[in-house]
Protein backbone atom coordinates (compact mmCIF):
# COMPACT_ATOMS: atom_id res chain seq x y z
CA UNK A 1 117.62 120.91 94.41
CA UNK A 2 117.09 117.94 92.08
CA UNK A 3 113.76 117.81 89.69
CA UNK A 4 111.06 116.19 91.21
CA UNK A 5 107.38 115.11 89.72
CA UNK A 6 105.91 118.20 88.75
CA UNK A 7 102.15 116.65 90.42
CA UNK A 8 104.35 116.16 93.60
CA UNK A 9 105.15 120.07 93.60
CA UNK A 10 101.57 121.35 93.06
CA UNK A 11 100.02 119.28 95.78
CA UNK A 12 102.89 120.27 98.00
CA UNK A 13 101.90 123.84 97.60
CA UNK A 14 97.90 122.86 98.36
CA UNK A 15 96.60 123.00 94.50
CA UNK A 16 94.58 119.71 95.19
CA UNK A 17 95.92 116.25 95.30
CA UNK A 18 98.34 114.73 93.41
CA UNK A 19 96.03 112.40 91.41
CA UNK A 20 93.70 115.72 90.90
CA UNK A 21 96.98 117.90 90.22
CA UNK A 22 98.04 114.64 87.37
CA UNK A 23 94.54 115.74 85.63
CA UNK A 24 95.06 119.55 85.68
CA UNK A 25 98.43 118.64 84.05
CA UNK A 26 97.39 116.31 80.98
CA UNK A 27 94.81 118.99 80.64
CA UNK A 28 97.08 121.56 79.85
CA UNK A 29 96.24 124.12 82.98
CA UNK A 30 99.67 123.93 83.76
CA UNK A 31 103.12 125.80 82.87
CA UNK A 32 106.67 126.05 83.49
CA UNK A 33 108.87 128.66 82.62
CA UNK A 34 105.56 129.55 80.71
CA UNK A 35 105.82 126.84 78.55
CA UNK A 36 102.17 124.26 78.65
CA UNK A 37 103.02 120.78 80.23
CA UNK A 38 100.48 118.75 79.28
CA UNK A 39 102.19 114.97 79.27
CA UNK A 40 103.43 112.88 81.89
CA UNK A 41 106.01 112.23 83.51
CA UNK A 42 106.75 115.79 84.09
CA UNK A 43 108.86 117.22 86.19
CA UNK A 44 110.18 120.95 87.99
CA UNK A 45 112.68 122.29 90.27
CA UNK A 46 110.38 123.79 92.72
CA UNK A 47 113.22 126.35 94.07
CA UNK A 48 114.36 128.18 90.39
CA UNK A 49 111.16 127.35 88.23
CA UNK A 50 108.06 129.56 87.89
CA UNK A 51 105.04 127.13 87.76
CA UNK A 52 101.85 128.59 86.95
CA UNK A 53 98.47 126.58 87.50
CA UNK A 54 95.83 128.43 85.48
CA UNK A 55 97.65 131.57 84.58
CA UNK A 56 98.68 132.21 88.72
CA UNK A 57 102.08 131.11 89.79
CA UNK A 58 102.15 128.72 92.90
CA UNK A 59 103.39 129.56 96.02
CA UNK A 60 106.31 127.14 97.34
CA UNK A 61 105.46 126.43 100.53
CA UNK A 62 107.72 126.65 103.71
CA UNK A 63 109.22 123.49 104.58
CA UNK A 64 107.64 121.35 108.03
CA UNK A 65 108.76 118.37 109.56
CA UNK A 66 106.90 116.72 112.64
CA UNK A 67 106.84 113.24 114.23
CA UNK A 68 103.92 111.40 115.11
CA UNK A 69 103.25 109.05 117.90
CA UNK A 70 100.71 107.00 115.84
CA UNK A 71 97.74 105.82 117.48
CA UNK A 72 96.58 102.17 116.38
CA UNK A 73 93.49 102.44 113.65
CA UNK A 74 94.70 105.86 111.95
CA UNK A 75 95.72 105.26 108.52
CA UNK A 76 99.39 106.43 106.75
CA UNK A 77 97.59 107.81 103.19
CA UNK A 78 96.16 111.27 102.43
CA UNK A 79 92.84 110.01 101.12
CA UNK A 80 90.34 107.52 102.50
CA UNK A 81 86.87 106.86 100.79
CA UNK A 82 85.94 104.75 103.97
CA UNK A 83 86.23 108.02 105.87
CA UNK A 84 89.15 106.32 108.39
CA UNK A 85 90.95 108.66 110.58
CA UNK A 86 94.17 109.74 109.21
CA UNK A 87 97.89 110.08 110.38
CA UNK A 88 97.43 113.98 108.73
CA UNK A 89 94.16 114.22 110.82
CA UNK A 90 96.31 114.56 113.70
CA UNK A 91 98.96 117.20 112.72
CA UNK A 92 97.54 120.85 113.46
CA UNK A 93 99.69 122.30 110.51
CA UNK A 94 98.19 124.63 107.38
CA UNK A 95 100.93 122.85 104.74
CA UNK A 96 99.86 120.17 102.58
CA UNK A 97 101.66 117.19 104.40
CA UNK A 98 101.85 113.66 104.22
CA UNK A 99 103.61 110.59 105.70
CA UNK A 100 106.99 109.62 105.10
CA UNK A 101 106.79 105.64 104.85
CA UNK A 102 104.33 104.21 106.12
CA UNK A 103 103.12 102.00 109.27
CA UNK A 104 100.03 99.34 108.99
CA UNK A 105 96.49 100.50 110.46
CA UNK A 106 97.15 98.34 113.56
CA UNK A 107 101.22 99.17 114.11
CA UNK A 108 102.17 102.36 116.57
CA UNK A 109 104.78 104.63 117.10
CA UNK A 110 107.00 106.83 115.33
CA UNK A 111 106.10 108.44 111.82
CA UNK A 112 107.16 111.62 110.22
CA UNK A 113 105.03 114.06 108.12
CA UNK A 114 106.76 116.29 105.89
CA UNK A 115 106.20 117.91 102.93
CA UNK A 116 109.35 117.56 101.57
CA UNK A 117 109.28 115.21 98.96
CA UNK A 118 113.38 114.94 98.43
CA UNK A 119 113.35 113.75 102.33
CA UNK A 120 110.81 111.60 102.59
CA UNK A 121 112.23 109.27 99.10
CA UNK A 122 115.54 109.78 101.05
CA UNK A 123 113.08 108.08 104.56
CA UNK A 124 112.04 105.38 102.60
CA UNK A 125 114.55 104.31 99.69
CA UNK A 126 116.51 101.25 101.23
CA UNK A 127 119.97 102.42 100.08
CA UNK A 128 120.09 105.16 102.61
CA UNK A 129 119.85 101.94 105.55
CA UNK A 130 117.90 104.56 107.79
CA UNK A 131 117.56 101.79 110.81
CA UNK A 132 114.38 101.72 112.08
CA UNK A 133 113.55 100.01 115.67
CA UNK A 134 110.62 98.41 116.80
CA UNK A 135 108.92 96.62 120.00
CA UNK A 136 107.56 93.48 119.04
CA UNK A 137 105.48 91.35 121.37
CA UNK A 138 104.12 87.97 120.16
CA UNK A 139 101.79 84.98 122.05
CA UNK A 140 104.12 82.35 123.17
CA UNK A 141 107.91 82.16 124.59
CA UNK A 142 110.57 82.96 121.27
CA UNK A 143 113.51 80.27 122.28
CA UNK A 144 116.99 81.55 121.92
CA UNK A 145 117.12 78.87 118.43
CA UNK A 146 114.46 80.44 116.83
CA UNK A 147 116.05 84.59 117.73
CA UNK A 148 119.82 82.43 115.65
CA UNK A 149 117.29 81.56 112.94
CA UNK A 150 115.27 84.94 112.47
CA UNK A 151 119.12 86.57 112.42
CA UNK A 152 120.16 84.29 109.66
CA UNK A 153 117.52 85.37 108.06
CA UNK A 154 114.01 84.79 106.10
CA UNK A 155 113.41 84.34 102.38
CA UNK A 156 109.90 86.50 101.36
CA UNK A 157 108.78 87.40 97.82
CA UNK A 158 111.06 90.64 97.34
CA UNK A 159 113.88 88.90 98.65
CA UNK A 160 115.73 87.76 102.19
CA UNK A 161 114.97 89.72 105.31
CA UNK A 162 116.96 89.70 108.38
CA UNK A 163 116.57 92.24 111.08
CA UNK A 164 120.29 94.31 111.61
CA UNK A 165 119.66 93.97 115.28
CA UNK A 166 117.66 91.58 117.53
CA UNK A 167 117.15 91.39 120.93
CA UNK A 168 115.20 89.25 123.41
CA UNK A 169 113.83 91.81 126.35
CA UNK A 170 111.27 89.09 127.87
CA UNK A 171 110.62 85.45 127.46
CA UNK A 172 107.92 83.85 128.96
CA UNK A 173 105.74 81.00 128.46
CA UNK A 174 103.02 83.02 127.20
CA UNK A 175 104.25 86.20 125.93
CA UNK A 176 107.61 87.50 124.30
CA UNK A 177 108.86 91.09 123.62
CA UNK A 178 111.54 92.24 121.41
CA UNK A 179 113.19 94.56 119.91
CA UNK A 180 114.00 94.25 116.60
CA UNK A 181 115.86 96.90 114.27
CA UNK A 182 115.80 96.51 110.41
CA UNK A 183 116.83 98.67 107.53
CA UNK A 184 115.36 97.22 104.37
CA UNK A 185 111.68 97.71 105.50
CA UNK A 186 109.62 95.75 103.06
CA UNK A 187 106.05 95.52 103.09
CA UNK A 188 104.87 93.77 106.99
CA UNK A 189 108.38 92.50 106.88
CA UNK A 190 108.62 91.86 111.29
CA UNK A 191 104.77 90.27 110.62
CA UNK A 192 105.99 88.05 107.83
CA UNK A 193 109.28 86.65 109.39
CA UNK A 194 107.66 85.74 113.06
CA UNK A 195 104.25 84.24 111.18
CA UNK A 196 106.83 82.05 109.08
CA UNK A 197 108.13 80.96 113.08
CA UNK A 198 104.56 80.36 114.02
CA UNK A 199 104.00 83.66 116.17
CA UNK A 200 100.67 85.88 116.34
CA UNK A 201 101.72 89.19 116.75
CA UNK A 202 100.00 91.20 119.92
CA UNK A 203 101.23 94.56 119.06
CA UNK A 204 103.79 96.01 116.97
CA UNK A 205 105.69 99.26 117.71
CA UNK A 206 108.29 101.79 116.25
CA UNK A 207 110.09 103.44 119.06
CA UNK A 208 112.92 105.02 116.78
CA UNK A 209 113.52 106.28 112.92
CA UNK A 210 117.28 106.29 112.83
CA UNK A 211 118.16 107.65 116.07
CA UNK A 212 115.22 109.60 116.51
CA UNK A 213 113.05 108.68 119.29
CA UNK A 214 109.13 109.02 120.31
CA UNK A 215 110.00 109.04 123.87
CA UNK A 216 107.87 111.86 126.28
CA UNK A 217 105.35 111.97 122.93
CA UNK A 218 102.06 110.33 124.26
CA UNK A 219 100.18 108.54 122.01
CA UNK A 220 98.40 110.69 119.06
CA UNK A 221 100.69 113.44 120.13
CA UNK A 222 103.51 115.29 118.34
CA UNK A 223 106.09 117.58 118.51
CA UNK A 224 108.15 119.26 115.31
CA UNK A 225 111.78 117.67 114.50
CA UNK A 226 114.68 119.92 115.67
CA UNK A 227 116.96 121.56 113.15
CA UNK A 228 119.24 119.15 114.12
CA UNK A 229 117.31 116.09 113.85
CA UNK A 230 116.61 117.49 110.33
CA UNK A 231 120.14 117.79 109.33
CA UNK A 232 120.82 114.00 110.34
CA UNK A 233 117.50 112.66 108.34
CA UNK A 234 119.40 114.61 105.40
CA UNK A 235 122.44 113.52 105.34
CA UNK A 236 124.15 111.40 102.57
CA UNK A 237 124.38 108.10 104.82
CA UNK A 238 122.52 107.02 108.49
């Protein structure tokens, strides 16, 4: 197992969280391999190091993977000062978890919660193209020009987006749906490229992460990912 940030590790294995766990770092309540580490960036291999947090060694937690069907109004981060109801709020589960990637307050669907830190930089970093699919349904009918535009793509700030896949499942004068698959995933990046065609977004929905699907999971429920499922969210390319 690769090193990863030695913060990451202790709130992983329920010492506090990692902004508390940076603090009990710098001030020096923390060894490895009984040596103080007291500066940052730090970092430990969670499986062969002994890390000790006040003199008593950490326990390394057992490894949980679940996916969420993620109401609209419940929040992706750990912490909330505005007391918001949160995507952990929802997971009955004793491990220190948290989301891997994110979806906006108002966006639904699938999300996973792990707390495995390797697999949730390998959910979000863009070179692993993990496809993600979404419904999107907008005011107004999106004309078969504008679906050869949106493919050709959009420049944003970070850079030009354009969806792998898009597909028109209903057209009408009022209302469009569609499904649109993209890899990248930059910040609001399906809410950027339709506002730049005009479009108000109704609701926004993530059906699949890879091929791994929210279908028979109501809304706010979840079920645990399959050893199998697992495997494939670990595997060197999607």
């Amino acid at each position: 197992m690769a090193n990863e940030r030695l913060q990451r590790i202790l709130a992983a294995a329920g010492i506090d969280s990692r902004r508390n766990c940076e603090q009990l770092i710098v001030q020096g309540a923390v060894r490895v391999n009984g040596k103080i580490v007291d500066t940052l960036p730090a970092f430990a291999d969670a499986e062969k190091d002994i890390i000790t947090v006040d003199g008593r060694r950490i326990q390394r937690p057992r490894k949980v993977y679940f996916l969420l069907n993620k109401p609209k109004g419940v929040i992706c981060t750990n912490e909330d000062p505005g007391g918001r109801r949160k995507a952990i709020d929802l997971i009955d589960c004793r491990e220190r978890i948290f989301c891997a990637g994110r979806l906006d307050t108002d966006t639904t669907g699938a999300l996973i919660l792990t707390n495995d830190s390797v697999l949730a930089d390998r959910l979000t970093h863009p070179k692993y193209n993990l496809e993600k699919t979404y419904l999107v349904t907008v005011r107004d009918k999106v004309t078969p020009e504008i679906i050869e535009k949106i493919k050709k793509g959009v420049w944003l700030s970070e850079g030009k987006a354009a969806p792998s896949k898009i597909k028109v499942l209903k057209a009408a004068e009022k209302e469009s749906t569609l499904e649109i698959k993209i890899k990248v995933g930059m910040n609001r990046e399906i809410q950027r490229i339709m506002a730049r065609f005009g479009f108000k977004i109704r609701a926004l929905k993530r059906t699949h992460i890879g091929r791994i699907s929210i279908e028979r999971i109501a809304v706010g429920g979840y079920r645990q990912l399959t050893s199998s499922e697992i495997d494939y969210l670990k595997k060197e390319k999607n």
